[in-house]
Protein backbone atom coordinates (compact mmCIF):
# COMPACT_ATOMS: atom_id res chain seq x y z
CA UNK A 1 2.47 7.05 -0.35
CA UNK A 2 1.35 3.83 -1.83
CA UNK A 3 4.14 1.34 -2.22
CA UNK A 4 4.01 -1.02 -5.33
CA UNK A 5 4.14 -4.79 -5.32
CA UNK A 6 5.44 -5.97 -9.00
CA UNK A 7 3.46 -3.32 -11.20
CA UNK A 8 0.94 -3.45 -8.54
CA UNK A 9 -0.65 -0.72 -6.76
CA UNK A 10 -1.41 -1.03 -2.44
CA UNK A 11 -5.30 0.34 -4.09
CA UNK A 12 -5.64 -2.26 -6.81
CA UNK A 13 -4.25 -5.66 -4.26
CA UNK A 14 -6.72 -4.03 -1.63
CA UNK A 15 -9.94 -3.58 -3.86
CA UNK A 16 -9.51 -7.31 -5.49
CA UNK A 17 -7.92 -9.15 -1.95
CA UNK A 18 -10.53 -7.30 0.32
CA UNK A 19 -7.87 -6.49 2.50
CA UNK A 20 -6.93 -3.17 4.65
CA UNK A 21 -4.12 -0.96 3.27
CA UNK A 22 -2.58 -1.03 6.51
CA UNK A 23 -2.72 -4.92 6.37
CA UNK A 24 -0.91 -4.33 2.39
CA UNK A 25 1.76 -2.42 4.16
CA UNK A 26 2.72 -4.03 7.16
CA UNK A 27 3.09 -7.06 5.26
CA UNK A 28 4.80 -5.74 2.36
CA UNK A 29 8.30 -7.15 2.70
CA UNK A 30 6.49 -10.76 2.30
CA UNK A 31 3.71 -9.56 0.13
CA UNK A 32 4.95 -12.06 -2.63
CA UNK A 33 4.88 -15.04 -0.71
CA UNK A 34 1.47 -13.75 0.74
CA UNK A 35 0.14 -13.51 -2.33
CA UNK A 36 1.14 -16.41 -3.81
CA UNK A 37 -0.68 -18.10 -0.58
CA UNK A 38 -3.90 -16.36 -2.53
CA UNK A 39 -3.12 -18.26 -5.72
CA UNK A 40 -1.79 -14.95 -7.77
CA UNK A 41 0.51 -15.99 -10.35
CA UNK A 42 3.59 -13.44 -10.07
């Protein structure tokens, strides 16, 4: 199952972050503030 973040998929945050899926989902519940600590403009 791939979870979304705002309109975006685990896949697409992974291939342009560099990061793991695994990584995605275990921080999913904070993935906003995560990636706004990676400069991505929600």
């Amino acid at each position: 199952m791939e979870y979304i973040v705002n309109g975006r998929g685990i896949t697409e945050i992974t291939n342009k972050y560099n990061v793991a899926p695994t990584t995605v989902r275990s921080w999913r519940k904070s993935a906003i503030k995560k990636l706004r600590q990676l400069g991505v403009t929600m």
